[in-house]
N, C-alpha and C. Protein backbone atom coordinates (compact mmCIF):
# COMPACT_ATOMS: atom_id res chain seq x y z
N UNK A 1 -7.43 -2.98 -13.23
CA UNK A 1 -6.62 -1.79 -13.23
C UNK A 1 -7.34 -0.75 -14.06
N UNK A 2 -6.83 0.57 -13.67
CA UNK A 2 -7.78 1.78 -14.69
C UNK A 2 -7.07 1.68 -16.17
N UNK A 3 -8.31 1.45 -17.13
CA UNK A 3 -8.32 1.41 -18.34
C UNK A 3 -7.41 1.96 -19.03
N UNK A 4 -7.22 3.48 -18.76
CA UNK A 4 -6.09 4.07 -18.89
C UNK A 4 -4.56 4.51 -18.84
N UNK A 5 -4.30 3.16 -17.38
CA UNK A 5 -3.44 3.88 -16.98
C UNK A 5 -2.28 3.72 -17.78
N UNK A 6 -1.37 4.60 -17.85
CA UNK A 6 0.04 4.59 -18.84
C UNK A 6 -0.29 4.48 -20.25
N UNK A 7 -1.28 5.03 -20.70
CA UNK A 7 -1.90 5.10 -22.03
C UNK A 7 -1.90 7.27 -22.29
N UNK A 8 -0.94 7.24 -23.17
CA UNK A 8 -0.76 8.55 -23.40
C UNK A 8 -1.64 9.31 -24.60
N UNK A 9 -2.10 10.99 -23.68
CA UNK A 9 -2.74 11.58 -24.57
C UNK A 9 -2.15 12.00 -26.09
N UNK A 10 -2.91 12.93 -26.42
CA UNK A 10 -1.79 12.95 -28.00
C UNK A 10 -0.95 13.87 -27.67
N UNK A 11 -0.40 14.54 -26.36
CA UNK A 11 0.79 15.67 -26.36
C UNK A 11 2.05 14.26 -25.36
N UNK A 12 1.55 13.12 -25.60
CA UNK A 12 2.64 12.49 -25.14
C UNK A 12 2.48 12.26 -23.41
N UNK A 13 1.64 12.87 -23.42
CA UNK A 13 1.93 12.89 -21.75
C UNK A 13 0.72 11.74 -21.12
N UNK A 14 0.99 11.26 -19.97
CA UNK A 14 -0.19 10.64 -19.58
C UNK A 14 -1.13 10.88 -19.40
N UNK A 15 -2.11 10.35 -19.25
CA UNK A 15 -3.58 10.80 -19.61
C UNK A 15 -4.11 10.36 -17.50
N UNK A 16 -3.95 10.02 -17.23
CA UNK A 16 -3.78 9.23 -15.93
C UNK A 16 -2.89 10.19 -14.75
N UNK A 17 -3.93 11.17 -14.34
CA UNK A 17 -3.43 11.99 -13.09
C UNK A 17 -2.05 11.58 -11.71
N UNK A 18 -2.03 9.91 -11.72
CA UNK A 18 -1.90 9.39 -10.64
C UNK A 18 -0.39 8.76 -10.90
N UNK A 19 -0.25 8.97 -12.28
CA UNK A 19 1.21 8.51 -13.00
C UNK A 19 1.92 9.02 -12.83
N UNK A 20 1.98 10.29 -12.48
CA UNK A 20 3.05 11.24 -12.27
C UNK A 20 3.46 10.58 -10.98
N UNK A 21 3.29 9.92 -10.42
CA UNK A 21 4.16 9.35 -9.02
C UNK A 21 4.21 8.02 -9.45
N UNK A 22 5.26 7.29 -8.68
CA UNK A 22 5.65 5.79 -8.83
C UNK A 22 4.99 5.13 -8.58
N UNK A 23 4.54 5.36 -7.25
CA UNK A 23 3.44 3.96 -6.99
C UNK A 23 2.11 4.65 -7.06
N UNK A 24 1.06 3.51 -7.65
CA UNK A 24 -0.45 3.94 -7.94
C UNK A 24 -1.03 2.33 -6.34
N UNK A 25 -2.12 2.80 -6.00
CA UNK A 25 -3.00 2.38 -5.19
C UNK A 25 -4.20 2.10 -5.30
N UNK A 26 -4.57 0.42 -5.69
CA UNK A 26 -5.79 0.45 -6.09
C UNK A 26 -6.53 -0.49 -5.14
N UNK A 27 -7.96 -0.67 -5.05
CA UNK A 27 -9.15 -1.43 -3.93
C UNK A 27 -9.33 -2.42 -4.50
N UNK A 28 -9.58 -3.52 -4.16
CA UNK A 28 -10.06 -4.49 -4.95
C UNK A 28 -11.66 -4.20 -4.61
N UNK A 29 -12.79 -4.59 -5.63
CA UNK A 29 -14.00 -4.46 -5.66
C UNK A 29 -14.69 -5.48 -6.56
N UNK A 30 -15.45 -6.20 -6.65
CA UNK A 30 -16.41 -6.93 -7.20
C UNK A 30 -16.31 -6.80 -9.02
N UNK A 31 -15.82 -5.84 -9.23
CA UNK A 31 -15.95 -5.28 -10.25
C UNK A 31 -13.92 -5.03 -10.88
N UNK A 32 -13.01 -5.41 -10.09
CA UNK A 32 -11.95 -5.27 -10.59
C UNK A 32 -11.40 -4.72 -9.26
N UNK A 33 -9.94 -4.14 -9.85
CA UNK A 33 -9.28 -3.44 -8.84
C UNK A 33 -9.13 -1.78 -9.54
N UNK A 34 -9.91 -0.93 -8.62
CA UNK A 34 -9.45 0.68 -9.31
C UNK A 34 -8.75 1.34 -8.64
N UNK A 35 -7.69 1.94 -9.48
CA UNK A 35 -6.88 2.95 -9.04
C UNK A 35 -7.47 3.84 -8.29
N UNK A 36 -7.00 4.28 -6.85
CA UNK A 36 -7.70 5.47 -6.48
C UNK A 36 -6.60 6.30 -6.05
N UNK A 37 -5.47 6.26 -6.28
CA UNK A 37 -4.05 7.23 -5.75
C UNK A 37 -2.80 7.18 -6.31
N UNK A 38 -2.34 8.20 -6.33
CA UNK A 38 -0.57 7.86 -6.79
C UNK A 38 -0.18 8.28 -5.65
N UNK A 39 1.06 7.76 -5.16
CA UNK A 39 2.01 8.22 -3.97
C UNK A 39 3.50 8.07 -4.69
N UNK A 40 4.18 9.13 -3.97
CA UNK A 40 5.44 9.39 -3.90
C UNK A 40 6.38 8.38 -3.38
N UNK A 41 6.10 8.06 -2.37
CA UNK A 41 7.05 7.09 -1.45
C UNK A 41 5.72 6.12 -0.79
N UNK A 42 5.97 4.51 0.09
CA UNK A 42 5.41 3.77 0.01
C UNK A 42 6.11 3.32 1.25
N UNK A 43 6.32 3.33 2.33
CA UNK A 43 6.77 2.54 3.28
C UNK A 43 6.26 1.48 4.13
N UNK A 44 6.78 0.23 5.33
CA UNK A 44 5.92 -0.47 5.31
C UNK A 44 5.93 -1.75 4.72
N UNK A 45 6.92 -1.94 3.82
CA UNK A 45 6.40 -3.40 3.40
C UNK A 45 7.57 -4.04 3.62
N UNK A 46 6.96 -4.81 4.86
CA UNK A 46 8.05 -5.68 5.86
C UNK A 46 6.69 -6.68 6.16
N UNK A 47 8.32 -7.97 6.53
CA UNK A 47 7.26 -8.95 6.75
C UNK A 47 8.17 -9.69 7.71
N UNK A 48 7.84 -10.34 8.65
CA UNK A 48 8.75 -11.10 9.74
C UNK A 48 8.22 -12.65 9.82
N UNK A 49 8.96 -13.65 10.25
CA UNK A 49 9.21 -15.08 10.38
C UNK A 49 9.39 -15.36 12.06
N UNK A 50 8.44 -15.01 12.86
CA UNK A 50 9.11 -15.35 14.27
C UNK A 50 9.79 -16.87 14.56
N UNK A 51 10.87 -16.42 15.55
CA UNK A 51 11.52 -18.10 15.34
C UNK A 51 11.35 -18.50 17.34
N UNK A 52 11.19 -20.02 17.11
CA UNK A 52 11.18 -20.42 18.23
C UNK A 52 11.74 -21.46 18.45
N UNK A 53 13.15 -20.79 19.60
CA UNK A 53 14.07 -21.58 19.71
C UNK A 53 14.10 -23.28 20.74
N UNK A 54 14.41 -23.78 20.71
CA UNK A 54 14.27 -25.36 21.23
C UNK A 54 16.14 -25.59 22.37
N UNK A 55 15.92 -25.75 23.05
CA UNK A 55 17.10 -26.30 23.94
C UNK A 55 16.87 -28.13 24.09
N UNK A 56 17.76 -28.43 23.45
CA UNK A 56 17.96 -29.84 23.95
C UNK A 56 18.67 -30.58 24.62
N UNK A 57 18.27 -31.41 25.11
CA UNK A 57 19.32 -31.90 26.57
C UNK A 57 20.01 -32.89 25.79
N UNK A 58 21.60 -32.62 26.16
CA UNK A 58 22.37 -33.16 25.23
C UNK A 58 23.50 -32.86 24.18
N UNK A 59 22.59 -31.80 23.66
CA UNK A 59 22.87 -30.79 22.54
C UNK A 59 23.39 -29.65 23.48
N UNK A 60 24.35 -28.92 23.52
CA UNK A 60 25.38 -28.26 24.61
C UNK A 60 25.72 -27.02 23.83
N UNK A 61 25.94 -27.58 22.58
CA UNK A 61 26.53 -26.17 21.99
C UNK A 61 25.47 -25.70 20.82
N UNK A 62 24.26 -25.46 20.69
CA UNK A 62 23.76 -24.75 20.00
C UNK A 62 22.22 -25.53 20.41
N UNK A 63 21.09 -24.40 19.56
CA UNK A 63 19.66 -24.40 20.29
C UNK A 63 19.11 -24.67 18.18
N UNK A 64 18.14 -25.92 18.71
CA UNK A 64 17.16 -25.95 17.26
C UNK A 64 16.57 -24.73 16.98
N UNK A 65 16.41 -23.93 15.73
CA UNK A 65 15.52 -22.83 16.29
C UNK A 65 14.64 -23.17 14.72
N UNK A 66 13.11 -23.26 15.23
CA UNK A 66 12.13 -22.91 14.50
C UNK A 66 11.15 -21.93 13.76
N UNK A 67 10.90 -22.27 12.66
CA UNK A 67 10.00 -21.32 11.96
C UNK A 67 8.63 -21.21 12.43
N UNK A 68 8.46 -19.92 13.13
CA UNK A 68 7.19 -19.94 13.42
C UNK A 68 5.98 -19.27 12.84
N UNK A 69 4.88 -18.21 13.41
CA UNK A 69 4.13 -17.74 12.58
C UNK A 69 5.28 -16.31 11.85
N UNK A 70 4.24 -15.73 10.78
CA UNK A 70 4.97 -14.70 10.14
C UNK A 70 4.04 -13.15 10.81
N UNK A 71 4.73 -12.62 10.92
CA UNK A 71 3.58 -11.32 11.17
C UNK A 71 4.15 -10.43 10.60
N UNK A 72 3.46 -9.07 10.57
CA UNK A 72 3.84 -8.04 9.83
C UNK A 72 3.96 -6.83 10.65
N UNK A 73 5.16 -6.39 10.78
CA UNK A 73 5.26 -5.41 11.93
C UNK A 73 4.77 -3.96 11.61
N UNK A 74 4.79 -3.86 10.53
CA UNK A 74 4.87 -2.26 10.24
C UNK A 74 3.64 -1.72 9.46
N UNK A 75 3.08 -0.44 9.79
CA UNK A 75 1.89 -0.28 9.12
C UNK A 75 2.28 0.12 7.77
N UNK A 76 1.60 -0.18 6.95
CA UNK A 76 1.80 0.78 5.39
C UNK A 76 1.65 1.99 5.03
N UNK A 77 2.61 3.05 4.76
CA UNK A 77 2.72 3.92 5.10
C UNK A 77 2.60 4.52 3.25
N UNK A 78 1.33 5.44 2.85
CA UNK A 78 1.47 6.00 1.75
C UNK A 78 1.97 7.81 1.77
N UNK A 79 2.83 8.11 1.26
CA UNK A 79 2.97 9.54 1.72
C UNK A 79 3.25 10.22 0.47
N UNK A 80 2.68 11.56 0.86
CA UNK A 80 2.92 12.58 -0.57
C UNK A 80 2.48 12.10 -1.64
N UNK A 81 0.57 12.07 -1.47
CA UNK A 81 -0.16 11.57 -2.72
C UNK A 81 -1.08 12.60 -2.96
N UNK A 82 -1.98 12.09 -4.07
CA UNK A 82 -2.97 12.56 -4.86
C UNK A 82 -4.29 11.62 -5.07
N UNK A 83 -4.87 11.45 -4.43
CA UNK A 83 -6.12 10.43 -4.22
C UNK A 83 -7.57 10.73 -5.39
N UNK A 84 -8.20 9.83 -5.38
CA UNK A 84 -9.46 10.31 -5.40
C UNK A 84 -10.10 10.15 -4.32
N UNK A 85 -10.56 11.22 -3.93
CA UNK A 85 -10.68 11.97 -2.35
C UNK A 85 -12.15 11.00 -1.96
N UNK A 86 -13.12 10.95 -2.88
CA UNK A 86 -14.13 10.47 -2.63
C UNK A 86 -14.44 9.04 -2.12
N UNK A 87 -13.51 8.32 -2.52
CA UNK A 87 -13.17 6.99 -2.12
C UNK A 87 -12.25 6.75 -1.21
N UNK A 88 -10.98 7.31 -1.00
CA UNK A 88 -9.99 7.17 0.17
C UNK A 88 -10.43 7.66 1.32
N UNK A 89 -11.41 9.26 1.20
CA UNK A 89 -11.75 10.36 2.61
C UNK A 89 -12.80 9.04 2.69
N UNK A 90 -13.67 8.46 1.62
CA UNK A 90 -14.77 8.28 2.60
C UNK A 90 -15.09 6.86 3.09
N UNK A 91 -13.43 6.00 2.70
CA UNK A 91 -13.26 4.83 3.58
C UNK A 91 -12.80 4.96 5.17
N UNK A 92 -11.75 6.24 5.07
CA UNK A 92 -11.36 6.50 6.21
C UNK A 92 -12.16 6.90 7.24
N UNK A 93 -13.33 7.96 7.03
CA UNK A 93 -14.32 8.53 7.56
C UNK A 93 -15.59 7.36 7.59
N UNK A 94 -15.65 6.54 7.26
CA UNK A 94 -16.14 4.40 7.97
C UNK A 94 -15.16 4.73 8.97
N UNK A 95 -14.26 4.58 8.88
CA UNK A 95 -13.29 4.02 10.23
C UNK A 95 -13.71 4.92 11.35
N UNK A 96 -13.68 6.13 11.09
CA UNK A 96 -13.80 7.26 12.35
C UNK A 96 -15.40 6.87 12.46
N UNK A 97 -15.96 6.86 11.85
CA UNK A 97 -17.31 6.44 12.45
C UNK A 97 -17.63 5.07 13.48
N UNK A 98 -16.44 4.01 13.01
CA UNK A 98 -16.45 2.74 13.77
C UNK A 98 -17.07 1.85 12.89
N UNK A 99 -17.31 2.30 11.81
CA UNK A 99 -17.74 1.11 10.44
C UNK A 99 -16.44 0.48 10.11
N UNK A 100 -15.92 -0.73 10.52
CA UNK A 100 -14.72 -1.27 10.15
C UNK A 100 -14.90 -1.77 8.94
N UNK A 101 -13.99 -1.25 7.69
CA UNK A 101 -14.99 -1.75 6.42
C UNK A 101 -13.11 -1.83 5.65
N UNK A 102 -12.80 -3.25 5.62
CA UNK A 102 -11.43 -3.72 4.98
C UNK A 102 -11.60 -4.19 3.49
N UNK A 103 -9.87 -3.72 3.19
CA UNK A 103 -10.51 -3.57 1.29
C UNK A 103 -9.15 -4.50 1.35
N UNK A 104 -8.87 -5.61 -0.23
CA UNK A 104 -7.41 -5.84 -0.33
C UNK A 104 -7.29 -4.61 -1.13
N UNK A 105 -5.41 -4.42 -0.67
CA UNK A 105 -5.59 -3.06 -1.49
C UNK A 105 -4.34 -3.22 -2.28
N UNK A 106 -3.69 -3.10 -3.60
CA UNK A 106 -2.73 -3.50 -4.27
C UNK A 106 -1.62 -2.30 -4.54
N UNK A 107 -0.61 -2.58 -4.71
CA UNK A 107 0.26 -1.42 -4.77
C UNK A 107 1.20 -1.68 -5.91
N UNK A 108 1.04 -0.90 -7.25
CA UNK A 108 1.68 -0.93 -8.07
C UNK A 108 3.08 0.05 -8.09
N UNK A 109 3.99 -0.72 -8.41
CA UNK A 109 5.64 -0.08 -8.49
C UNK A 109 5.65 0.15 -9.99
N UNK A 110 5.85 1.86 -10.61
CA UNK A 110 6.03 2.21 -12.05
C UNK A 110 7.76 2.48 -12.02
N UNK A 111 7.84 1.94 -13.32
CA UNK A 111 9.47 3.18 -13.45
C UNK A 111 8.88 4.59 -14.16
N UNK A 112 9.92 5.20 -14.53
CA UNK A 112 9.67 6.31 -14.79
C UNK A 112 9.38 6.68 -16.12
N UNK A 113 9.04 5.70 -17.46
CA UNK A 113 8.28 5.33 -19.06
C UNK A 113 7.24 4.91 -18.46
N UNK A 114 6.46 4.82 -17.43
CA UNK A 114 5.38 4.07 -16.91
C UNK A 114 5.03 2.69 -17.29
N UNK A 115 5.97 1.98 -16.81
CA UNK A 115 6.34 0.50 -17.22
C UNK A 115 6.16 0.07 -16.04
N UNK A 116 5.11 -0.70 -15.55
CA UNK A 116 4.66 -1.97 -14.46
C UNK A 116 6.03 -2.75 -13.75
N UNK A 117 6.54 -2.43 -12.61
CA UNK A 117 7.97 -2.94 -12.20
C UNK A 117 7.56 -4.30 -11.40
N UNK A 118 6.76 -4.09 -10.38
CA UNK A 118 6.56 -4.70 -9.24
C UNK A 118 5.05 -4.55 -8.79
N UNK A 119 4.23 -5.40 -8.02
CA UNK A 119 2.66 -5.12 -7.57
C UNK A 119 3.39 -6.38 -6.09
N UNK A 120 2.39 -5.42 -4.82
CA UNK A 120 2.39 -5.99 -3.87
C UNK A 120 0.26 -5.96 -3.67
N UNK A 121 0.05 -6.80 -3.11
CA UNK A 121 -1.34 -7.19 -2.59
C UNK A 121 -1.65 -7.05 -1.45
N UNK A 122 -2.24 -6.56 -0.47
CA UNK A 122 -2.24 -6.62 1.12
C UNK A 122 -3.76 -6.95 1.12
N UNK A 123 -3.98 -8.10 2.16
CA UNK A 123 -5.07 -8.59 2.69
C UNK A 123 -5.77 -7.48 3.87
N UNK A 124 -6.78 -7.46 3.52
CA UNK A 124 -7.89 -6.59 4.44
C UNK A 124 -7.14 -5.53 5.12
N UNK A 125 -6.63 -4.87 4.42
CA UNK A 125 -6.02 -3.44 5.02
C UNK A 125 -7.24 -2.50 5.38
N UNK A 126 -7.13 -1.68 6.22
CA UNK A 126 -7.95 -0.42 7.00
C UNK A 126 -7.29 0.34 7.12
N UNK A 127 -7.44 1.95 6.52
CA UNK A 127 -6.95 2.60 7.23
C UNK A 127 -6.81 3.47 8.63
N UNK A 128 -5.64 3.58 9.58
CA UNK A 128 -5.64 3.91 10.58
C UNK A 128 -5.64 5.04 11.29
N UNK A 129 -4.88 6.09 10.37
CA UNK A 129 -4.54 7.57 9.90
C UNK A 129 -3.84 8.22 9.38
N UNK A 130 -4.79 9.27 9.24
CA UNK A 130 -4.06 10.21 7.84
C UNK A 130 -3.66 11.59 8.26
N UNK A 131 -2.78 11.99 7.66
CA UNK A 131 -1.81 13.45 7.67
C UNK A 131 -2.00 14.20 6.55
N UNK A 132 -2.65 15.53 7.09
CA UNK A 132 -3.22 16.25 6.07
C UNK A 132 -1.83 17.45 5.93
N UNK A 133 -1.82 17.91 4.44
CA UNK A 133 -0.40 18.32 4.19
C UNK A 133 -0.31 19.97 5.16
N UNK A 134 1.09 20.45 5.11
CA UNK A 134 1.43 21.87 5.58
C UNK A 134 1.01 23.06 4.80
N UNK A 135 0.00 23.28 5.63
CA UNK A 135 -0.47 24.85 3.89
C UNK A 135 0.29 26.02 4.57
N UNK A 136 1.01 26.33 2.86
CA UNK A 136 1.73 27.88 3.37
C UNK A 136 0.78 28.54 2.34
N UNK A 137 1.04 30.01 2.35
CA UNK A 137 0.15 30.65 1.47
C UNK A 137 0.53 31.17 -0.05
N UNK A 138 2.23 30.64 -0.02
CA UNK A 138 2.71 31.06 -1.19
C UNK A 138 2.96 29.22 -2.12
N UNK A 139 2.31 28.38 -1.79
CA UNK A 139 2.53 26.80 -2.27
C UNK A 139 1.12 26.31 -2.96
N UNK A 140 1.37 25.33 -3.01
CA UNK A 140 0.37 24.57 -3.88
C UNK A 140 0.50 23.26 -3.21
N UNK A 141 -0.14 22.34 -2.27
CA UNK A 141 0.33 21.38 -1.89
C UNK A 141 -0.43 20.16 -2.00
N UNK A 142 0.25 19.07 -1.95
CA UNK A 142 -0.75 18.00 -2.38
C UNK A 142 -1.90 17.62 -1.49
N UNK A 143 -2.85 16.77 -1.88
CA UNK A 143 -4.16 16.60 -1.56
C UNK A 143 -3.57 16.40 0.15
N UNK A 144 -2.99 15.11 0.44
CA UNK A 144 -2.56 14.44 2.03
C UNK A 144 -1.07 14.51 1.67
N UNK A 145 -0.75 14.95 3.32
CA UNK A 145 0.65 14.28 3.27
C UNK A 145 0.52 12.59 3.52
N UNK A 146 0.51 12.11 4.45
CA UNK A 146 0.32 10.58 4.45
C UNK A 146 -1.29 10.12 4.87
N UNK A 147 -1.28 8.64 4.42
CA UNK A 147 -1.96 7.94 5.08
C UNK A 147 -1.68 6.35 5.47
N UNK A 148 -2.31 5.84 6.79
CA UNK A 148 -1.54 4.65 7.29
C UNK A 148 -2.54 3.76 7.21
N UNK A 149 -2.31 2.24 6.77
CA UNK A 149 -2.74 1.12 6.72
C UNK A 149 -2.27 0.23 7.61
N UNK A 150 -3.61 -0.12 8.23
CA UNK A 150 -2.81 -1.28 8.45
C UNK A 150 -3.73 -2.92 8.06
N UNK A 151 -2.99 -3.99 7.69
CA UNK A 151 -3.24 -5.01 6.87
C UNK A 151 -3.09 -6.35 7.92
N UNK A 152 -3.68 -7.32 7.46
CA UNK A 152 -3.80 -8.65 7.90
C UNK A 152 -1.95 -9.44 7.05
N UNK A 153 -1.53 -9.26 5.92
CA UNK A 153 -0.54 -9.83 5.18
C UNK A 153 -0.47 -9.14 3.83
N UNK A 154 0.32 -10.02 3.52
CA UNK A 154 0.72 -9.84 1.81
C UNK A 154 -0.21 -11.26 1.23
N UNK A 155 -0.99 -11.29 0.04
CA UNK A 155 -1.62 -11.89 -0.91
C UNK A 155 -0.09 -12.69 -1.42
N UNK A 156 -0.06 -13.60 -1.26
CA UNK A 156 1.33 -14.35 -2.47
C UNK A 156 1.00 -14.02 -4.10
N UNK A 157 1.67 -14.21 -4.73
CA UNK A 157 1.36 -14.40 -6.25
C UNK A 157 1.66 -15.98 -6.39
N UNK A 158 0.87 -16.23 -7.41
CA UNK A 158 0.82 -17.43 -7.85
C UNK A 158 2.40 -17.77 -8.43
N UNK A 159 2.98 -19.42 -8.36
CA UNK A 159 4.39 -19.82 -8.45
C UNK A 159 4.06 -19.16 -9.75
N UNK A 160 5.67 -19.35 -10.05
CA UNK A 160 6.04 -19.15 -11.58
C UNK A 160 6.92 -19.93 -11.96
């Protein structure tokens, strides 16, 4: 995680650009996992159990139904962020080139003292596309409106 993050300057405030939003977004790399975004909202993290049902001869009033594979229906959806442009534009821009180049990518949940709530993990996510924000001429707007992932699963955490 970045060295910094939730470590305040001396006017109290965070020192960590990406804090000002709830969830931060980091790559895993050889070298750790670095923050490269804060987002506003985070959608997307769904996970499904397909079931497969069994009829038995005999059995009249109800069907066995089984646990089957799990898949993940929904892409991950980061919206209304602040990136470091150099690393997010220029994973995405691999993709548009046809360099398929998958990162795990972790998603930290802050409250609002910048206190660590929740971390989700996604296996070999890519991104798929991105939404660049509405420029008016009297605004200031953030870097992207969204960008979409999409992932192989969720990483478990180890029992507890």
């Amino acid at each position: 995680m970045a060295g910094n993050l939730g470590k305040s300057s001396r006017g109290g405030r965070p020192t960590d650009p990406f804090m000002s939003f709830l969830f931060t977004v980091g790559v895993e790399s050889k070298h750790g996992t670095r923050v490269i975004g804060g987002f506003s909202d985070v959608t997307g993290l769904a996970a499904e159990v397909e079931i497969e049902t069994l009829r038995v001869g005999g059995l009249n009033s109800s069907e066995i139904m089984l646990p089957g594979a799990t898949k993940f229906p929904s892409r991950l959806v980061l919206k209304r962020g602040l990136a470091d442009g150099a690393i997010l534009w220029n994973w995405y821009l691999k993709i548009l080139r046809g360099i398929i180049a998958r990162e795990n990518v972790t998603i930290d949940m802050w409250s609002p003292d910048h206190q660590q709530q929740e971390t989700w993990t996604f296996s070999e996510a890519c991104p798929v596309k991105w939404t660049g924000p509405e420029l008016h001429a009297g605004t200031s707007a953030v870097a992207f409106e969204a960008i979409e992932l999409v992932h192989k699963g969720f990483l478990l955490p180890p029992s507890q």
